[in-house]
N, C-alpha and C. Protein backbone atom coordinates (compact mmCIF):
# COMPACT_ATOMS: atom_id res chain seq x y z
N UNK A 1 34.46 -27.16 -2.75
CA UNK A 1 33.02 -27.18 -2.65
C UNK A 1 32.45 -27.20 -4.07
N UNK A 2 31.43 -28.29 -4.56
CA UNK A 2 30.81 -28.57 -5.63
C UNK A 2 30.22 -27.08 -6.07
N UNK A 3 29.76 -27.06 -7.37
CA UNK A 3 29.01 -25.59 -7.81
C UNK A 3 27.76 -25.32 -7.09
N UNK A 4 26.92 -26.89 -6.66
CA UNK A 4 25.31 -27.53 -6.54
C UNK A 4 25.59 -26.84 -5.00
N UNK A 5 26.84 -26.94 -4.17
CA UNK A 5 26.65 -27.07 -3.15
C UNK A 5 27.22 -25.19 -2.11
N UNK A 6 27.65 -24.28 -3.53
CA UNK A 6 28.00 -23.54 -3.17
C UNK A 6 26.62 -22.60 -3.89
N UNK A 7 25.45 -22.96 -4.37
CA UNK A 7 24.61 -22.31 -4.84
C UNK A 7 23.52 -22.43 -3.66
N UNK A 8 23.34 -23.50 -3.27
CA UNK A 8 22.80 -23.62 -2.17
C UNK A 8 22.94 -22.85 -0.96
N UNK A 9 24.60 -23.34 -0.84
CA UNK A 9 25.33 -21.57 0.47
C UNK A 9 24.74 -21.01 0.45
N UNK A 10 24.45 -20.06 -0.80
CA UNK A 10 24.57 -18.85 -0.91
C UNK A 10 22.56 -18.54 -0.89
N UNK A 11 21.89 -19.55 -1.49
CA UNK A 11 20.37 -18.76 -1.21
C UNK A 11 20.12 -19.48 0.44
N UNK A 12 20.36 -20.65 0.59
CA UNK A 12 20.07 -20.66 2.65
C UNK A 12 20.99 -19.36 3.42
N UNK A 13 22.28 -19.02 2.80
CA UNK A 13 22.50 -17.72 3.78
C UNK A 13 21.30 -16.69 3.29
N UNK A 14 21.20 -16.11 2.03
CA UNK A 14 20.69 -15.84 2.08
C UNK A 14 19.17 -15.55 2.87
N UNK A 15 18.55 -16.81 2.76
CA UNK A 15 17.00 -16.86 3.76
C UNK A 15 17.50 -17.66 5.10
N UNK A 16 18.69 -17.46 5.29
CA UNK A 16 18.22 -18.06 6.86
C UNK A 16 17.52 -17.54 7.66
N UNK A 17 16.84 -16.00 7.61
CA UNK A 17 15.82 -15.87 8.19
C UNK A 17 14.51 -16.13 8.47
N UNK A 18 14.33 -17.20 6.98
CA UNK A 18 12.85 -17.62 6.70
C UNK A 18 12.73 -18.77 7.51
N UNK A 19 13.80 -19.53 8.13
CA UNK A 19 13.58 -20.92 8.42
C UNK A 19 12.03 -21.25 8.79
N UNK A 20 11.50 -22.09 8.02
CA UNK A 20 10.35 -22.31 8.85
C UNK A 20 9.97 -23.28 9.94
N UNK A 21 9.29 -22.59 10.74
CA UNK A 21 9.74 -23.05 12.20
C UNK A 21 7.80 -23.27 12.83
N UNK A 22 7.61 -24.10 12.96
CA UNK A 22 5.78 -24.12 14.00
C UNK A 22 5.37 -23.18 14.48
N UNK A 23 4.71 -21.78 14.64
CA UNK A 23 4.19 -20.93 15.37
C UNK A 23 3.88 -20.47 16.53
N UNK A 24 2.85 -21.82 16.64
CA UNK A 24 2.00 -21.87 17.96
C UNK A 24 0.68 -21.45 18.04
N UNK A 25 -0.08 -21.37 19.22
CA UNK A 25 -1.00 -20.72 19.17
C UNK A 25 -0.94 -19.34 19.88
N UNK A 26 -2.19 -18.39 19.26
CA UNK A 26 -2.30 -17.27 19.20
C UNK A 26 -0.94 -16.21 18.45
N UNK A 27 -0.44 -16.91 17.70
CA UNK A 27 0.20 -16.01 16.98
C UNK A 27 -0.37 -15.42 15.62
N UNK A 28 0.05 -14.95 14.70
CA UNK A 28 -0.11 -14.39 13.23
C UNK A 28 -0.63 -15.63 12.94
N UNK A 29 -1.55 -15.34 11.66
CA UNK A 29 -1.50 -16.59 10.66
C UNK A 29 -0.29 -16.46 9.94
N UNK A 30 0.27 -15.39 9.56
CA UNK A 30 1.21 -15.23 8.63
C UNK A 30 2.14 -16.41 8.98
N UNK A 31 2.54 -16.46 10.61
CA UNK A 31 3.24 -17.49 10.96
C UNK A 31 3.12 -19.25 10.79
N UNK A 32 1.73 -19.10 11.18
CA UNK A 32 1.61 -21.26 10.26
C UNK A 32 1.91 -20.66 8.72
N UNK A 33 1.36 -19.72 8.03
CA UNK A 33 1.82 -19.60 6.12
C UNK A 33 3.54 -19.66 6.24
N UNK A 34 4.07 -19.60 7.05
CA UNK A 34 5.56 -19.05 6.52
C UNK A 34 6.14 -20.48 7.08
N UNK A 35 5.61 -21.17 8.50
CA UNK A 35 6.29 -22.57 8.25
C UNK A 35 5.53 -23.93 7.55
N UNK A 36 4.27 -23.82 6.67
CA UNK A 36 4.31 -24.20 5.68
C UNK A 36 4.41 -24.35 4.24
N UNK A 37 4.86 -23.11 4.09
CA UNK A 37 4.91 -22.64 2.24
C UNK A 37 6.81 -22.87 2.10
N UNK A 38 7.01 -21.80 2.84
CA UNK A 38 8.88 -21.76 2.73
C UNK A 38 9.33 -23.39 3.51
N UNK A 39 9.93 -24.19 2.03
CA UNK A 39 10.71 -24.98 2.60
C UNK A 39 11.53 -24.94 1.87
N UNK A 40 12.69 -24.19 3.19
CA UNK A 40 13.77 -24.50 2.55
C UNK A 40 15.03 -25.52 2.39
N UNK A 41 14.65 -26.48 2.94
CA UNK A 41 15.18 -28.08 2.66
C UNK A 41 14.86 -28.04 1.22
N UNK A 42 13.44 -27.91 0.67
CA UNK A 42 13.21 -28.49 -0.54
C UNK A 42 13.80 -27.36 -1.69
N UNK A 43 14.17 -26.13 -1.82
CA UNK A 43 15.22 -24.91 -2.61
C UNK A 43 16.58 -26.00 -2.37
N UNK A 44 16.93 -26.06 -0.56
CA UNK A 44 18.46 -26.01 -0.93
C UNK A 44 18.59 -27.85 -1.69
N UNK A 45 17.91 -27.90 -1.46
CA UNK A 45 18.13 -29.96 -2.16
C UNK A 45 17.95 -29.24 -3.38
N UNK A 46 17.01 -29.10 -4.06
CA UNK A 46 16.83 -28.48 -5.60
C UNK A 46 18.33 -27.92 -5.88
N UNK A 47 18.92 -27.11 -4.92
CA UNK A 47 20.16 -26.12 -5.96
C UNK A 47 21.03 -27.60 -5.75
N UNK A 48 21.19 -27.88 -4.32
CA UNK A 48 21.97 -29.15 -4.43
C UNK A 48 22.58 -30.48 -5.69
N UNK A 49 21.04 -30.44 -5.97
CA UNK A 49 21.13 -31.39 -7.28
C UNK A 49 21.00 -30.87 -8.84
N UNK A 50 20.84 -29.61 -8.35
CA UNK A 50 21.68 -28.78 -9.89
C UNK A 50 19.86 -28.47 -10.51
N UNK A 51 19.01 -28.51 -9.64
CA UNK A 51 17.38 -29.19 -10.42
C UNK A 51 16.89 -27.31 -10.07
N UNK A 52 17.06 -26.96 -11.07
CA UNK A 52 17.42 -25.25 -10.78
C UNK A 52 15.34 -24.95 -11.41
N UNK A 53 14.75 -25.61 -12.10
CA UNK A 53 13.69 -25.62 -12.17
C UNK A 53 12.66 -25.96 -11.02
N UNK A 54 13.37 -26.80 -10.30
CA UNK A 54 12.33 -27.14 -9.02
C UNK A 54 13.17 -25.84 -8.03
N UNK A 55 14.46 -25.59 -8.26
CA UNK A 55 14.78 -24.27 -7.42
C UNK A 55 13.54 -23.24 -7.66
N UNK A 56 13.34 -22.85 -8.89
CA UNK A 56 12.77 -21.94 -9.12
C UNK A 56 11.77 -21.86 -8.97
N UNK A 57 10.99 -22.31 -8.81
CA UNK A 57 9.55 -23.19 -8.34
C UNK A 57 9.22 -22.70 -6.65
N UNK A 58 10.39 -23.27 -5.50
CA UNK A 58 10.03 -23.10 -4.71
C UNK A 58 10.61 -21.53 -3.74
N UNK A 59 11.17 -21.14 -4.85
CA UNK A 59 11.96 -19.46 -4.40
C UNK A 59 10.39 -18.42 -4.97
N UNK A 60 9.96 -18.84 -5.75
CA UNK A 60 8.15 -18.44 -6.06
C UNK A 60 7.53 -18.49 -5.25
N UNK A 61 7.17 -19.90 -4.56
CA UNK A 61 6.63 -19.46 -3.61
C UNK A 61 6.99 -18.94 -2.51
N UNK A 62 7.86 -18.58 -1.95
CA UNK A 62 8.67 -17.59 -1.17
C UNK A 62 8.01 -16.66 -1.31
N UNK A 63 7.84 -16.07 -2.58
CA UNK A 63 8.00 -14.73 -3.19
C UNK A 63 6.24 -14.29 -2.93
N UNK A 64 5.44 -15.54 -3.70
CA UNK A 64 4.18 -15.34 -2.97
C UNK A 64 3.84 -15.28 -2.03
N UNK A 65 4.37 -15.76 -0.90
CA UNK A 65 3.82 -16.15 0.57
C UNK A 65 4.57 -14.33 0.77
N UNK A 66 4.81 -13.17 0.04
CA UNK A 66 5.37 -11.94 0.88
C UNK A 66 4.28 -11.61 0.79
N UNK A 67 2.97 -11.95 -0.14
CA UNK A 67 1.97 -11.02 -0.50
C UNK A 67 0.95 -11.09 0.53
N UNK A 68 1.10 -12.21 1.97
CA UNK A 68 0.75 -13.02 3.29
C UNK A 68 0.82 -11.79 3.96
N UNK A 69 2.50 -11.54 3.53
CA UNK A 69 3.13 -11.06 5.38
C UNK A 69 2.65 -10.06 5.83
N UNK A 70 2.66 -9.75 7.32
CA UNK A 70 2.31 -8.66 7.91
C UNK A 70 2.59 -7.33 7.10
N UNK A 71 2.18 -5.90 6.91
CA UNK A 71 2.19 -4.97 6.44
C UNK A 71 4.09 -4.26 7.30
N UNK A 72 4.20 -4.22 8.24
CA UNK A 72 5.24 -3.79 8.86
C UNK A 72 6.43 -4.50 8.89
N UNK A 73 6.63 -5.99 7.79
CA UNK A 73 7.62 -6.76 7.27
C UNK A 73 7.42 -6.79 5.66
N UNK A 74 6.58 -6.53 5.04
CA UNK A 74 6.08 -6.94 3.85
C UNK A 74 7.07 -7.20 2.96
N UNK A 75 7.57 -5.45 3.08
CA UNK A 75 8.86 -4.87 1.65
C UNK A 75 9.73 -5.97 2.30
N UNK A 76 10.40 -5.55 3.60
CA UNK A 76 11.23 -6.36 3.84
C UNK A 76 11.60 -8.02 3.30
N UNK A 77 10.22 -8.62 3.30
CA UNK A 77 9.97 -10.51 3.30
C UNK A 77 10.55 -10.27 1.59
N UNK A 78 9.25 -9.42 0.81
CA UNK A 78 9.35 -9.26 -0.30
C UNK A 78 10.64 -9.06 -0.82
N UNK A 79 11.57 -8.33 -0.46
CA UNK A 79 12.62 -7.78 -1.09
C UNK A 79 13.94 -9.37 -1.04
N UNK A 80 13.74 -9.97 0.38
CA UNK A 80 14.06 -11.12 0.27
C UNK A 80 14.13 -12.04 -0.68
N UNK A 81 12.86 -12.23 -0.51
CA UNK A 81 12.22 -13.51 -1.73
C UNK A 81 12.10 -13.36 -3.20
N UNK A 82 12.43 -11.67 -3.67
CA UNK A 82 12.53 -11.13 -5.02
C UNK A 82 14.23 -11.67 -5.06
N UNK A 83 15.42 -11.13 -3.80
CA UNK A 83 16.37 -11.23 -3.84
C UNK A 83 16.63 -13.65 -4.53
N UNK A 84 16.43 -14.11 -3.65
CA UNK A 84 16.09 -15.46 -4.09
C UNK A 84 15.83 -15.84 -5.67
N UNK A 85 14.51 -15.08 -5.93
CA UNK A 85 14.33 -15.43 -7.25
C UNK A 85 14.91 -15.29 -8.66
N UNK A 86 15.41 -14.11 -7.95
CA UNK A 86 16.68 -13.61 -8.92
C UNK A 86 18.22 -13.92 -8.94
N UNK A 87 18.15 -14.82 -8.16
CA UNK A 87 19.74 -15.68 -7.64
C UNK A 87 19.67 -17.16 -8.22
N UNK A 88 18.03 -17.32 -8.41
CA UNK A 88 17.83 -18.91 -9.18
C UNK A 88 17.92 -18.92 -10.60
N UNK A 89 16.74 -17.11 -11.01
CA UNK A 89 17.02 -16.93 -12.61
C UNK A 89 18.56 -16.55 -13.04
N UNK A 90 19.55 -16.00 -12.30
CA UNK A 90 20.39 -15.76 -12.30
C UNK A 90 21.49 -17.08 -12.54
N UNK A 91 21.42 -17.87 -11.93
CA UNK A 91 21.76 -19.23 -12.17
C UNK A 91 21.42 -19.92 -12.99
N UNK A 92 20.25 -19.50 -13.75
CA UNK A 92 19.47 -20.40 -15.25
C UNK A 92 20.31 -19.85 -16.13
N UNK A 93 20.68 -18.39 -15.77
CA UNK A 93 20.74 -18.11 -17.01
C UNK A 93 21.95 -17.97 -17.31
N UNK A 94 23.02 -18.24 -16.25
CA UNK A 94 24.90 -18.37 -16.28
C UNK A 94 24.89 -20.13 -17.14
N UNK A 95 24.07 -21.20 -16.52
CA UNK A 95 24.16 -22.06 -17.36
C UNK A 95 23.79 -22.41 -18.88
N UNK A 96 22.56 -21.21 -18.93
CA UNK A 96 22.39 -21.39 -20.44
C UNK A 96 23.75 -20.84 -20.77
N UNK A 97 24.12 -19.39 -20.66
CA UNK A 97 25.01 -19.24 -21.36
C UNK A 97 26.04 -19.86 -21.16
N UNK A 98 26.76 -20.16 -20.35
CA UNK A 98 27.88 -21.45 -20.17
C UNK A 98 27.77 -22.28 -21.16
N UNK A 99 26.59 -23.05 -21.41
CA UNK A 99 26.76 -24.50 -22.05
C UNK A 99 25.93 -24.31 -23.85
N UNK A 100 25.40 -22.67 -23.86
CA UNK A 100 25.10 -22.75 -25.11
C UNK A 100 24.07 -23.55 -25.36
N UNK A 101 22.79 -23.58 -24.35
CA UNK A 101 22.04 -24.11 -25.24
C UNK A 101 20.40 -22.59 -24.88
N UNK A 102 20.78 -21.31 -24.14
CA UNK A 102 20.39 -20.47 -23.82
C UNK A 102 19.66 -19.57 -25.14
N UNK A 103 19.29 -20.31 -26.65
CA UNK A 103 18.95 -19.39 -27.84
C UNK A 103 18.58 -17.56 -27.36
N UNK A 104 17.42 -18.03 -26.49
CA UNK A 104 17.00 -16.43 -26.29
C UNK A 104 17.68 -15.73 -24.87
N UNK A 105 18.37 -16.42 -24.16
CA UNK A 105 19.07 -16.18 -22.76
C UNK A 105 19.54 -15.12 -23.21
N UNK A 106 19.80 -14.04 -21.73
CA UNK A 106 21.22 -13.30 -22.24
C UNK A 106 22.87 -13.45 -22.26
N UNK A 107 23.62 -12.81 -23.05
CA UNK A 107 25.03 -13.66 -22.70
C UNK A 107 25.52 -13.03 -21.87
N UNK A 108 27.26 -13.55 -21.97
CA UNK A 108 27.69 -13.53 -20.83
C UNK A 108 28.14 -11.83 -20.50
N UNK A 109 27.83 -10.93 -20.82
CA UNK A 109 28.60 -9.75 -20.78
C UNK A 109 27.01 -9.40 -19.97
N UNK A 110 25.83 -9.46 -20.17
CA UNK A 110 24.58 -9.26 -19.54
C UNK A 110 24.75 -10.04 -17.97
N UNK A 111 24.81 -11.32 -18.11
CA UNK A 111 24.75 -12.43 -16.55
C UNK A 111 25.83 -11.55 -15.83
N UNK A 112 26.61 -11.45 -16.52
CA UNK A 112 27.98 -10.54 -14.96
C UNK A 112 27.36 -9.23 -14.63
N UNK A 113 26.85 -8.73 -15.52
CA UNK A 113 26.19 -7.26 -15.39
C UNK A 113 25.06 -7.57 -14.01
N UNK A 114 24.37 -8.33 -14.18
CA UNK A 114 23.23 -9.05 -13.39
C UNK A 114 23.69 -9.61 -12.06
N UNK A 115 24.61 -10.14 -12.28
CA UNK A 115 25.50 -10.52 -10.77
C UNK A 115 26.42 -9.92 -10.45
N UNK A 116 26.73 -8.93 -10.54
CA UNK A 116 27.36 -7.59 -10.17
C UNK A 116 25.74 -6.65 -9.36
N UNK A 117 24.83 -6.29 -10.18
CA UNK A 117 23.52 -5.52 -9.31
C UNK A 117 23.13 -6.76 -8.38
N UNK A 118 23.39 -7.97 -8.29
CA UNK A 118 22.49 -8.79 -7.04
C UNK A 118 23.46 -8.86 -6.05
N UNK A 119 24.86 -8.92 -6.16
CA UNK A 119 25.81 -8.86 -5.40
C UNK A 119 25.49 -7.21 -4.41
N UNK A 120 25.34 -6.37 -4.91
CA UNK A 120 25.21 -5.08 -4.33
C UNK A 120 23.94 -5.11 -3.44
N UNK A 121 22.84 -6.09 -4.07
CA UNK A 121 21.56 -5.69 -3.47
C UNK A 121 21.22 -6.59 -2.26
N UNK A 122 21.97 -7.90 -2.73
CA UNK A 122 22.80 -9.02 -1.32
C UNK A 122 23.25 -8.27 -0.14
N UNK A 123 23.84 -7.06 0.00
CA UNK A 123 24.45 -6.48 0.85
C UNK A 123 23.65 -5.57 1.43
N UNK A 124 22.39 -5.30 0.81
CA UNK A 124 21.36 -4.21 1.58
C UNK A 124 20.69 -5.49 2.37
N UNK A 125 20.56 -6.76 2.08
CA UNK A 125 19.23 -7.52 2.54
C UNK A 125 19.66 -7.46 4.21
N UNK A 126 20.81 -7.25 4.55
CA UNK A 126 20.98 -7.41 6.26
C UNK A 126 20.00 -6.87 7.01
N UNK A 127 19.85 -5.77 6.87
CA UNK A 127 18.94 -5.23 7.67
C UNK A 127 17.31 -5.41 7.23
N UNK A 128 16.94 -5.94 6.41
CA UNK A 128 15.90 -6.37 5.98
C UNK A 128 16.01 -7.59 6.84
N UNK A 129 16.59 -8.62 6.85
CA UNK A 129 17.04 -9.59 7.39
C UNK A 129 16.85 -9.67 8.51
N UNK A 130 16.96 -8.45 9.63
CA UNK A 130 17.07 -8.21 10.91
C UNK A 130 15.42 -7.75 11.28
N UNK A 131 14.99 -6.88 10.53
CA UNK A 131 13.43 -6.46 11.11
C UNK A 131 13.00 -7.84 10.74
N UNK A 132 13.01 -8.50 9.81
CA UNK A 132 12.18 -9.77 9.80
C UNK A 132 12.20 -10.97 11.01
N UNK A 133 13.36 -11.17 11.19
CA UNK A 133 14.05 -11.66 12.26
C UNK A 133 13.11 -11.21 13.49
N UNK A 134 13.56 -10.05 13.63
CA UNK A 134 12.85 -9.25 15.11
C UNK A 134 11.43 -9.41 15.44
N UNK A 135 10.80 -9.37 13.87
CA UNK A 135 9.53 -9.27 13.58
C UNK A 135 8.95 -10.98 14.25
N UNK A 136 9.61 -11.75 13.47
CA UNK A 136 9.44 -13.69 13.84
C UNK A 136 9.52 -13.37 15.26
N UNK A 137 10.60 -13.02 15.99
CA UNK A 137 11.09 -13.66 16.96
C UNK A 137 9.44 -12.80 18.59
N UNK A 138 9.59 -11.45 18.06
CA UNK A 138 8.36 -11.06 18.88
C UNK A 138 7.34 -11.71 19.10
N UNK A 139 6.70 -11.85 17.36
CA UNK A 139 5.04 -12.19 17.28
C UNK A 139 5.34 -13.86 16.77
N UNK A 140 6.04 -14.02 16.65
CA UNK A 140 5.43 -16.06 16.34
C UNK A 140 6.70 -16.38 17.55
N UNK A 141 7.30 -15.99 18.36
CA UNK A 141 8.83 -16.47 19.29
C UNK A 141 9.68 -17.51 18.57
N UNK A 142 9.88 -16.91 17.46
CA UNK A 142 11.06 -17.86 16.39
C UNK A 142 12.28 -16.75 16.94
N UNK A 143 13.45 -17.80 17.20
CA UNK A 143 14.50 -16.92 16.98
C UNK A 143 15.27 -17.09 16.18
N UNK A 144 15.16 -16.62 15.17
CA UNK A 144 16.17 -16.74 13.69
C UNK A 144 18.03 -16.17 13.64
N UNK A 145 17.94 -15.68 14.90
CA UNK A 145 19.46 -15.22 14.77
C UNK A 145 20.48 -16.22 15.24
């Protein structure tokens, strides 16, 4: 599996809860904001083609659309979409230092330090993962699982 295509893996597992999916009527607004802001076709094509600037771009707005969500998902969406953004800067910044052209980046004894704490914090998002999930699947009838 390519690097483009195992970076991708890893932020769609990550948000496969976000898929954005049509609402309907009488649901949340939060729900039309979340299946038009989060696309994640357009992240995983970005990591796909290595275009880690347009990654980063659209893991932002992720991150904005938490400031949307319902109050009783918020942390949860949020902690998500912080998790994302920091898996894209995290990826900027293994290639600066990789290829040396990173002047103010941090090196490589910092990036492992950094992906060692997101690896740990990857493993809390499950259950964040799950109220959000629960949360979609009640009030907009998305079933994300």
């Amino acid at each position: 599996m390519s690097r483009g295509r195992r970076r991708a893996a890893l932020v769609v597992a990550t948000l496969a809860v976000l898929v954005p999916i049509a609402c309907g009527d009488g649901t949340p607004a939060f729900c039309t904001s979340l299946a038009e802001v989060s696309d994640l076709d357009a992240l995983a094509g970005a990591l796909e083609e290595d275009d880690l600037r347009t990654a980063l771009a659209e893991a932002r707005r992720l991150r904005d659309l938490a400031a949307e969500a319902p109050p009783e998902i918020r942390a949860d969406f949020r902690a998500l979409a912080e998790a994302v953004v920091d898996i894209v800067g995290l990826l900027e910044d293994e290639r600066a230092a990789s290829d040396g052209t990173g002047g103010g980046s941090p090196g490589p004894a910092e990036v492992e330090r950094r992906r060692e704490q997101l690896n740990d914090r990857l493993g809390q998002l499950d259950r964040r993962s799950l109220r959000v999930a629960t949360w979609s699947s009640r009030e907009c009838g998305l079933d994300l699982t």
